[in-house]
N, C-alpha and C. Protein backbone atom coordinates (compact mmCIF):
# COMPACT_ATOMS: atom_id res chain seq x y z
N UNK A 1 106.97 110.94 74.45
CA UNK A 1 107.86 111.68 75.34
C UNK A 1 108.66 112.70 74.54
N UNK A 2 108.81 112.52 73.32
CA UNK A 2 109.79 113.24 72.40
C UNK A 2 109.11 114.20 72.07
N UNK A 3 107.71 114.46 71.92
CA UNK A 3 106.62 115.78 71.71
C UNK A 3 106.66 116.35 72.81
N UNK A 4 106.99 115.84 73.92
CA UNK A 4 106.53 117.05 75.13
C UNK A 4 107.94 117.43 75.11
N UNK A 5 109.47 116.49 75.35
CA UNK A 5 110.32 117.51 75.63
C UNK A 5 110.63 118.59 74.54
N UNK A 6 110.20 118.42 73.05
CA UNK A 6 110.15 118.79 72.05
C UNK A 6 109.18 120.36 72.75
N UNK A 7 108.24 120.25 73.23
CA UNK A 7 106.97 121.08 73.38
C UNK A 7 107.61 122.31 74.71
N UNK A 8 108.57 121.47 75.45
CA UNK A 8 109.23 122.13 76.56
C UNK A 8 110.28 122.94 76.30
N UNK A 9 110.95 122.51 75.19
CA UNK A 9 111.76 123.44 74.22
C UNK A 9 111.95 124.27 74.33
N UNK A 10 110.51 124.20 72.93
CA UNK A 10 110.30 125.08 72.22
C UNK A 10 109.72 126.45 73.10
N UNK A 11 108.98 126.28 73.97
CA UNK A 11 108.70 127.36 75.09
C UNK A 11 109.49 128.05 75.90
N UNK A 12 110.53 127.49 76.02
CA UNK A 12 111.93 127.97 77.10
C UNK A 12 111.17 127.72 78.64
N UNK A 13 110.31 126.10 78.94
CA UNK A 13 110.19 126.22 80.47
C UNK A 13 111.08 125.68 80.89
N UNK A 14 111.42 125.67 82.34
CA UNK A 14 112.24 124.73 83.22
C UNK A 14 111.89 124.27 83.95
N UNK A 15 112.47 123.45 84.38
CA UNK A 15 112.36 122.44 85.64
C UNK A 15 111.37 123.17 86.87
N UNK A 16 111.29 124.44 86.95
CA UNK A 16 110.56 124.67 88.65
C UNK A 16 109.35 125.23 87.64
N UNK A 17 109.27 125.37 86.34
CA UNK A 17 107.89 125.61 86.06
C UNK A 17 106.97 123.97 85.77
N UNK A 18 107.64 123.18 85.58
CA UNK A 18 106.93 121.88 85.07
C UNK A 18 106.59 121.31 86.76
N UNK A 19 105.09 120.53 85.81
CA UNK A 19 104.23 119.88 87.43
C UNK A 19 103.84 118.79 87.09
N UNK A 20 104.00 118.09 87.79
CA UNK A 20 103.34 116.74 87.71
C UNK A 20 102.75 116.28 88.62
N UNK A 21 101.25 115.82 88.25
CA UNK A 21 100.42 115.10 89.51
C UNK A 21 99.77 113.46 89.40
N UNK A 22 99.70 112.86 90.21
CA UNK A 22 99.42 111.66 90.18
C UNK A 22 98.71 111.00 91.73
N UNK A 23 97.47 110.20 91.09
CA UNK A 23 96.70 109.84 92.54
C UNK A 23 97.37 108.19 92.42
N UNK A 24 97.11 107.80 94.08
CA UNK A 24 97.34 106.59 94.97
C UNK A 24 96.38 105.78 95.57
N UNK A 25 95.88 105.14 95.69
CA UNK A 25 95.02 104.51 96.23
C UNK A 25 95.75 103.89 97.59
N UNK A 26 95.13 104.49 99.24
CA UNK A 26 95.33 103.71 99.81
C UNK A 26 94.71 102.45 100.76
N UNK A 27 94.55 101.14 100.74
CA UNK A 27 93.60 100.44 101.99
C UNK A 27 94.53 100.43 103.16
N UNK A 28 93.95 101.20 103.81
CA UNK A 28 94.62 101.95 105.14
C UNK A 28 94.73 100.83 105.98
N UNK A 29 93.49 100.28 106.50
CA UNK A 29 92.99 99.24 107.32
C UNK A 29 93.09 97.38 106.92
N UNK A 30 93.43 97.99 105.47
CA UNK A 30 93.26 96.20 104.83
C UNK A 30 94.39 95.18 105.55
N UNK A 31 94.20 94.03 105.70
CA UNK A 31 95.40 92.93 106.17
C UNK A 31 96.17 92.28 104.85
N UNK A 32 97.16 91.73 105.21
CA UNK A 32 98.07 91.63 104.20
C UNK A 32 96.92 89.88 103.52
N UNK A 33 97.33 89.54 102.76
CA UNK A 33 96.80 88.10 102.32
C UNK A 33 97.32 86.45 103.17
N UNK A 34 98.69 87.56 103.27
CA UNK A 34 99.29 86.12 104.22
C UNK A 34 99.26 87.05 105.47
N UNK A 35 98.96 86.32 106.35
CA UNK A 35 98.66 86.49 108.00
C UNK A 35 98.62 85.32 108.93
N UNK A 36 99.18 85.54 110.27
CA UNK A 36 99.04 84.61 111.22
C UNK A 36 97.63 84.26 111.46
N UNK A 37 96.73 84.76 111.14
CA UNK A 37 94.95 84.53 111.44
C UNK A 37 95.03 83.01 111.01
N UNK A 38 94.49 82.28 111.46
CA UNK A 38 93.68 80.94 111.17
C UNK A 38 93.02 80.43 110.54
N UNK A 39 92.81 80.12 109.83
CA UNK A 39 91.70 79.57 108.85
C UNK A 39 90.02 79.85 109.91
N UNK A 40 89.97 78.83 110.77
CA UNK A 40 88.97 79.04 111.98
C UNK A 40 88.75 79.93 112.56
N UNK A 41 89.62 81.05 112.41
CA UNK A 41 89.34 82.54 113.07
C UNK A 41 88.73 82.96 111.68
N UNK A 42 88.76 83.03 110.71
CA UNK A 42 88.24 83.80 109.53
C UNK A 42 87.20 83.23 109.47
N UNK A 43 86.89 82.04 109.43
CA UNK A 43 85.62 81.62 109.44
C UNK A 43 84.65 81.87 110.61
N UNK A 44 84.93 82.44 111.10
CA UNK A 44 84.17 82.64 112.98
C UNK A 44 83.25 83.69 112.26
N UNK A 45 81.86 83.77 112.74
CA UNK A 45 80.73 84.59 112.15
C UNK A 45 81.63 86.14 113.35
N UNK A 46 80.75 86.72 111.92
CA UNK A 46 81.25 88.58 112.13
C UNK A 46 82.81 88.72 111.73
N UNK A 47 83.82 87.88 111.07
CA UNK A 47 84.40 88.24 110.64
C UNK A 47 84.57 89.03 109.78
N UNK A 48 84.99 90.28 109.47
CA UNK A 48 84.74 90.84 107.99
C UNK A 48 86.65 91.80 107.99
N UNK A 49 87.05 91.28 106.90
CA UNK A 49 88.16 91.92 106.71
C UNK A 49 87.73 93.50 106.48
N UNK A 50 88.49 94.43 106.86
CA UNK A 50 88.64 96.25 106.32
C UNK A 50 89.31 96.63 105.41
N UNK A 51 88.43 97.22 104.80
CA UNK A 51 88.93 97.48 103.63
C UNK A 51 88.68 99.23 103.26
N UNK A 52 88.94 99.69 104.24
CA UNK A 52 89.05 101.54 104.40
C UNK A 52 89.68 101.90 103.42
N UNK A 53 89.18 102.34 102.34
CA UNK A 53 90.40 102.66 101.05
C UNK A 53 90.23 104.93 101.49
N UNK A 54 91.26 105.36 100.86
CA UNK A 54 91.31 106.75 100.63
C UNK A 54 92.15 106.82 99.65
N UNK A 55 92.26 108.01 98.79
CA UNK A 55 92.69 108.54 97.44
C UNK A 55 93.60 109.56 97.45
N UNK A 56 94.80 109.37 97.30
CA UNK A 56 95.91 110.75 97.55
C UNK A 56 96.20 111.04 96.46
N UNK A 57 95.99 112.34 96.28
CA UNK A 57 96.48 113.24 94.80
C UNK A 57 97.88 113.76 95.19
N UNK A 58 98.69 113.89 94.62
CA UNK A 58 100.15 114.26 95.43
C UNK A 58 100.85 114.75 94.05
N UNK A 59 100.97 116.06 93.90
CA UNK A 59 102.08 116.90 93.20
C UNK A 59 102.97 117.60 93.10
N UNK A 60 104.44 117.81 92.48
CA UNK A 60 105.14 118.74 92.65
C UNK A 60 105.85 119.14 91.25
N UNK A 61 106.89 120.00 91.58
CA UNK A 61 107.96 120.15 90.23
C UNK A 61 108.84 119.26 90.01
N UNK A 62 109.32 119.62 88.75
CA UNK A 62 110.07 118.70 88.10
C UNK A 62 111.59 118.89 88.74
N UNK A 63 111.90 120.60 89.05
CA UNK A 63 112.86 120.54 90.36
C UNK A 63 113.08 120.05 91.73
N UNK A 64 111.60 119.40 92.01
CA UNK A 64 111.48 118.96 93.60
C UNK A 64 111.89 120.11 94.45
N UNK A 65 111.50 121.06 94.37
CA UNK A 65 111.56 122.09 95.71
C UNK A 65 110.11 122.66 95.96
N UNK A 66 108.93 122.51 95.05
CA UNK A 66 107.83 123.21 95.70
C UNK A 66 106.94 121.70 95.26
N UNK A 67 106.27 121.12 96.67
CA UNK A 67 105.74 120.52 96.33
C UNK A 67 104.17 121.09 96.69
N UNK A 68 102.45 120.88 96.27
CA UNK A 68 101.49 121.24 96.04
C UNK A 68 100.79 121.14 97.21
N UNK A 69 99.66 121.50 97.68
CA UNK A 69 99.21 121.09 99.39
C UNK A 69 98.02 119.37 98.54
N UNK A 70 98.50 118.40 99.01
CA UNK A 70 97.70 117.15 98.51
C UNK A 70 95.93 117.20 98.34
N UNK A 71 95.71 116.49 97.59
CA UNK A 71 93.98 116.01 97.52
C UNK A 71 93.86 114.93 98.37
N UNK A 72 92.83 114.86 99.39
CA UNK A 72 92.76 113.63 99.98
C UNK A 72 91.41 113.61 99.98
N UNK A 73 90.62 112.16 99.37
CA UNK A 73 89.81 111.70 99.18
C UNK A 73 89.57 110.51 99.76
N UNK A 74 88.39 110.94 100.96
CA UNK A 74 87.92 109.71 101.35
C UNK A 74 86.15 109.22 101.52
N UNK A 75 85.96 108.12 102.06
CA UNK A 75 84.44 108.27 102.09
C UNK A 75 83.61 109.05 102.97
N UNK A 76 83.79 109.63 104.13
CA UNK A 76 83.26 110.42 105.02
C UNK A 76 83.57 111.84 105.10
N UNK A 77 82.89 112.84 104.78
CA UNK A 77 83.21 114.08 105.28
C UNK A 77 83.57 114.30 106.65
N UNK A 78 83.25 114.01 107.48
CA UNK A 78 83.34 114.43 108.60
C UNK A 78 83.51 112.98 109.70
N UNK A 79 84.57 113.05 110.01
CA UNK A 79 84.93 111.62 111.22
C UNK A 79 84.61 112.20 112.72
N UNK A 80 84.48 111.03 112.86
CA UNK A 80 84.31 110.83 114.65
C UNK A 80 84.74 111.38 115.30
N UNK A 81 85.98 111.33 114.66
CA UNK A 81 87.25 111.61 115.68
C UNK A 81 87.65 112.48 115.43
N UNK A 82 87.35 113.64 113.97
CA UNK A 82 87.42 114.79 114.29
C UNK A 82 86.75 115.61 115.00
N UNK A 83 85.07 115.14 114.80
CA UNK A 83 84.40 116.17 115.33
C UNK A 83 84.57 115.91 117.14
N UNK A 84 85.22 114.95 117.65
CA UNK A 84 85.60 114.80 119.44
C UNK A 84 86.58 115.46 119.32
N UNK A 85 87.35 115.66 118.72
CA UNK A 85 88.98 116.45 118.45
C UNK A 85 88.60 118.18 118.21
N UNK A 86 87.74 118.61 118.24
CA UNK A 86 87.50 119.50 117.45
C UNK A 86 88.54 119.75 116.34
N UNK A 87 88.73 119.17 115.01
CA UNK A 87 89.34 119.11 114.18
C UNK A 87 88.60 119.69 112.64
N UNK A 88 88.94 120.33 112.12
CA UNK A 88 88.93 121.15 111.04
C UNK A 88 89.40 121.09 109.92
N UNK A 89 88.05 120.63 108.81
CA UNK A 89 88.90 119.68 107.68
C UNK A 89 89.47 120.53 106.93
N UNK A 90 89.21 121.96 106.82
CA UNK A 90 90.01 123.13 105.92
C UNK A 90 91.13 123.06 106.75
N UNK A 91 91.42 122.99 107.65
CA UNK A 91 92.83 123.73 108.43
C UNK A 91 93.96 122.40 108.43
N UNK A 92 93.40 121.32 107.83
CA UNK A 92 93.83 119.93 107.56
C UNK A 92 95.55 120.47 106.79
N UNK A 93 96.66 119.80 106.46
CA UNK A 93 97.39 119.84 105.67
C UNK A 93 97.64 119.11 104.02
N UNK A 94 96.20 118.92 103.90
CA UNK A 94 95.35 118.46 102.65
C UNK A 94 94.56 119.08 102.14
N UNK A 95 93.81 118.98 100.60
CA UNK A 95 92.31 119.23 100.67
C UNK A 95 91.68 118.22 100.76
N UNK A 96 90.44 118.25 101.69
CA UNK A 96 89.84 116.83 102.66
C UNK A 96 88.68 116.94 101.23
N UNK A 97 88.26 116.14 100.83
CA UNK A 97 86.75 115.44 100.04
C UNK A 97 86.76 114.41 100.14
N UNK A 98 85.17 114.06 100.32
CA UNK A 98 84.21 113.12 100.36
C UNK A 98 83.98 112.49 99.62
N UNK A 99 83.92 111.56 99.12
CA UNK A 99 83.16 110.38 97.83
C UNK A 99 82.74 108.90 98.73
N UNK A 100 81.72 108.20 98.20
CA UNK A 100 81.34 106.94 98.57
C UNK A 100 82.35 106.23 98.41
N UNK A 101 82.71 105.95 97.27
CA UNK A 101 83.84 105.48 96.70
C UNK A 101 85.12 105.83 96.95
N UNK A 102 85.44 106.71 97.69
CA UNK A 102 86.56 107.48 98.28
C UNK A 102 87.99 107.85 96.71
N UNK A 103 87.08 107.99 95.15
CA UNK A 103 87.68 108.05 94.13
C UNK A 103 87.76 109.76 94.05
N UNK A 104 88.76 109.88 93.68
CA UNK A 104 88.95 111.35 92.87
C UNK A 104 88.21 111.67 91.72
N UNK A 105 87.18 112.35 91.81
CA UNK A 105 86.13 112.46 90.45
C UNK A 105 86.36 113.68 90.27
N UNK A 106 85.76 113.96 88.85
CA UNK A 106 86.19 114.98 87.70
C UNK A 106 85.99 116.33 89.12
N UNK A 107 85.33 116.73 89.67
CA UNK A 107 84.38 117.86 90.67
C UNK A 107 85.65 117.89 91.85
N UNK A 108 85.78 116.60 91.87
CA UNK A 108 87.30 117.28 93.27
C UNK A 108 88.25 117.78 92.47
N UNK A 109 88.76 116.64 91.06
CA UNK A 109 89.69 117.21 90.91
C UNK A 109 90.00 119.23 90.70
N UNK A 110 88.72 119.13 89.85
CA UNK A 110 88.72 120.87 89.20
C UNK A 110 88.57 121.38 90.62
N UNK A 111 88.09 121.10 91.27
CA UNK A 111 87.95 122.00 92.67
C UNK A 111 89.37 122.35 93.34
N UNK A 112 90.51 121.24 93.35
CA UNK A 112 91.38 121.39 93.70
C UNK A 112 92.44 121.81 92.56
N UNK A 113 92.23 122.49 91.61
CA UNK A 113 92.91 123.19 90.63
C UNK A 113 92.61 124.34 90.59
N UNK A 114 91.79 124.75 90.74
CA UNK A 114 91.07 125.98 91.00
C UNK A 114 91.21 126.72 92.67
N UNK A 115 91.26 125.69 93.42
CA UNK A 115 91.26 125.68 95.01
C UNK A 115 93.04 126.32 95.43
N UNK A 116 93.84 125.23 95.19
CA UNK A 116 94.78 124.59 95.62
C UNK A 116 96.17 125.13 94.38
N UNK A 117 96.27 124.01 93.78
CA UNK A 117 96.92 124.11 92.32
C UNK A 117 97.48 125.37 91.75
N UNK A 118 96.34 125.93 91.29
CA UNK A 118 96.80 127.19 90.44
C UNK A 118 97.33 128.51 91.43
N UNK A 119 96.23 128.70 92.55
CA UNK A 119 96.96 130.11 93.68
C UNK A 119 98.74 129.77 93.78
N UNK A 120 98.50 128.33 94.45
CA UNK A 120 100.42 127.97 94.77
C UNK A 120 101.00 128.42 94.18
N UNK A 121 100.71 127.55 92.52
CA UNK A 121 101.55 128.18 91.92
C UNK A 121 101.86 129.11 90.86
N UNK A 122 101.06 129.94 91.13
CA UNK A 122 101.18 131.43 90.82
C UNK A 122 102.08 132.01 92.02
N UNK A 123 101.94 131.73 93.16
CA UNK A 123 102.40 132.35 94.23
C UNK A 123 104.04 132.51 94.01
N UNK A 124 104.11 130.50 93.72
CA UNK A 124 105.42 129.93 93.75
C UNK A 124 106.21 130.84 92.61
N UNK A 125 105.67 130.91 91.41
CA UNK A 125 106.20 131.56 90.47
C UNK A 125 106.88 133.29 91.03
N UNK A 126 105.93 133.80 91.12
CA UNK A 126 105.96 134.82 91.36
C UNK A 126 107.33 135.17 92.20
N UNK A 127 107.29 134.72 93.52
CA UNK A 127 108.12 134.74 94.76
C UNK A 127 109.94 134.32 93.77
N UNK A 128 109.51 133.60 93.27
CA UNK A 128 110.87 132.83 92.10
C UNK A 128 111.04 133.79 90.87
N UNK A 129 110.37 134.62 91.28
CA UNK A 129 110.08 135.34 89.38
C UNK A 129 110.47 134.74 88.00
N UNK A 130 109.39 133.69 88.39
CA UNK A 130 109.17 133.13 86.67
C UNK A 130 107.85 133.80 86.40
N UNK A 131 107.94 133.21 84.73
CA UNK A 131 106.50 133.59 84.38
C UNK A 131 105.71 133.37 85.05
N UNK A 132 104.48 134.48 85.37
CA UNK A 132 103.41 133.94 86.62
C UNK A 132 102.53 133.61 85.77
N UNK A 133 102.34 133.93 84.43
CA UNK A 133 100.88 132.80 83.62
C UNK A 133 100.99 131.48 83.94
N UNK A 134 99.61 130.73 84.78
CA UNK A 134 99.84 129.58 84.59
C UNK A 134 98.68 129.27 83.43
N UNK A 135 99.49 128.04 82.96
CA UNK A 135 99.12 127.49 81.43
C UNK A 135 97.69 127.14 82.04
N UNK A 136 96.31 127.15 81.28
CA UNK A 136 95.03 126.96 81.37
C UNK A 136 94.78 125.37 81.13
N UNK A 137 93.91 124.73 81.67
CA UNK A 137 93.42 123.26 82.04
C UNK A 137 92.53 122.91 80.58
N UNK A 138 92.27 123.87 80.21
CA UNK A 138 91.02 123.69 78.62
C UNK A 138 91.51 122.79 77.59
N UNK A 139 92.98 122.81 77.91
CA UNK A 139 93.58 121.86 76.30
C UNK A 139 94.26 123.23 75.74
């Protein structure tokens, strides 16, 4: 921790230029472990607990005033209930991707850095007039 604030320094950034992102795992549908269910109800054939997991990428600044539009990762491109809704996974207040696994893999993430991430906040900068270079993903 003493190299980065050391590293934050030495650069002169602040608080509305620093970002931080971090994914969540959620089981949307799962039941808690303790439940009123029965022993004899769980055992009843076709029982099967749900276990709907999805993946939230969720970022902002270190000021908390611009936060990022989220990654949301789940297993289906396209639901039921959007396509009866006529619902529109770009016009979503996320970026919507697909995985079996409903995991954030290397291909969403760069997609949504490239997508999402970097336009914002260039935008954000800009509108704030900070430096609008944003720092490159290469290392």
């Amino acid at each position: 921790m003493q190299d980065f604030s050391d590293y934050v320094k030495a650069n002169g950034f602040i608080p509305q230029q620093l970002f931080n992102c971090d994914k969540t795992g959620l089981f949307w549908k799962k039941m808690p472990r303790r439940t009123y269910i029965t022993e004899e109800e769980k055992a009843l054939p076709g029982h099967k607990p749900m276990k709907d997991r999805l993946t939230l990428l969720l970022c902002g600044n270190a000021s908390e005033d611009f936060k990022i539009k989220p990654l949301l990762v789940y297993h289906s491109e396209n639901l039921r209930v959007f396509k009866k809704n006529n619902v529109i996974n770009s016009k979503l207040p996320v970026m919507w991707r697909a995985n079996s696994k409903a995991w954030v893999t290397r291909q969403c993430f760069i997609e949504w850095i490239h997508e999402v991430f970097a336009p914002s906040v260039k935008k954000y900068l800009q509108e704030k007039q900070f430096a609008t270079e944003v720092p490159s993903c290469d290392g």
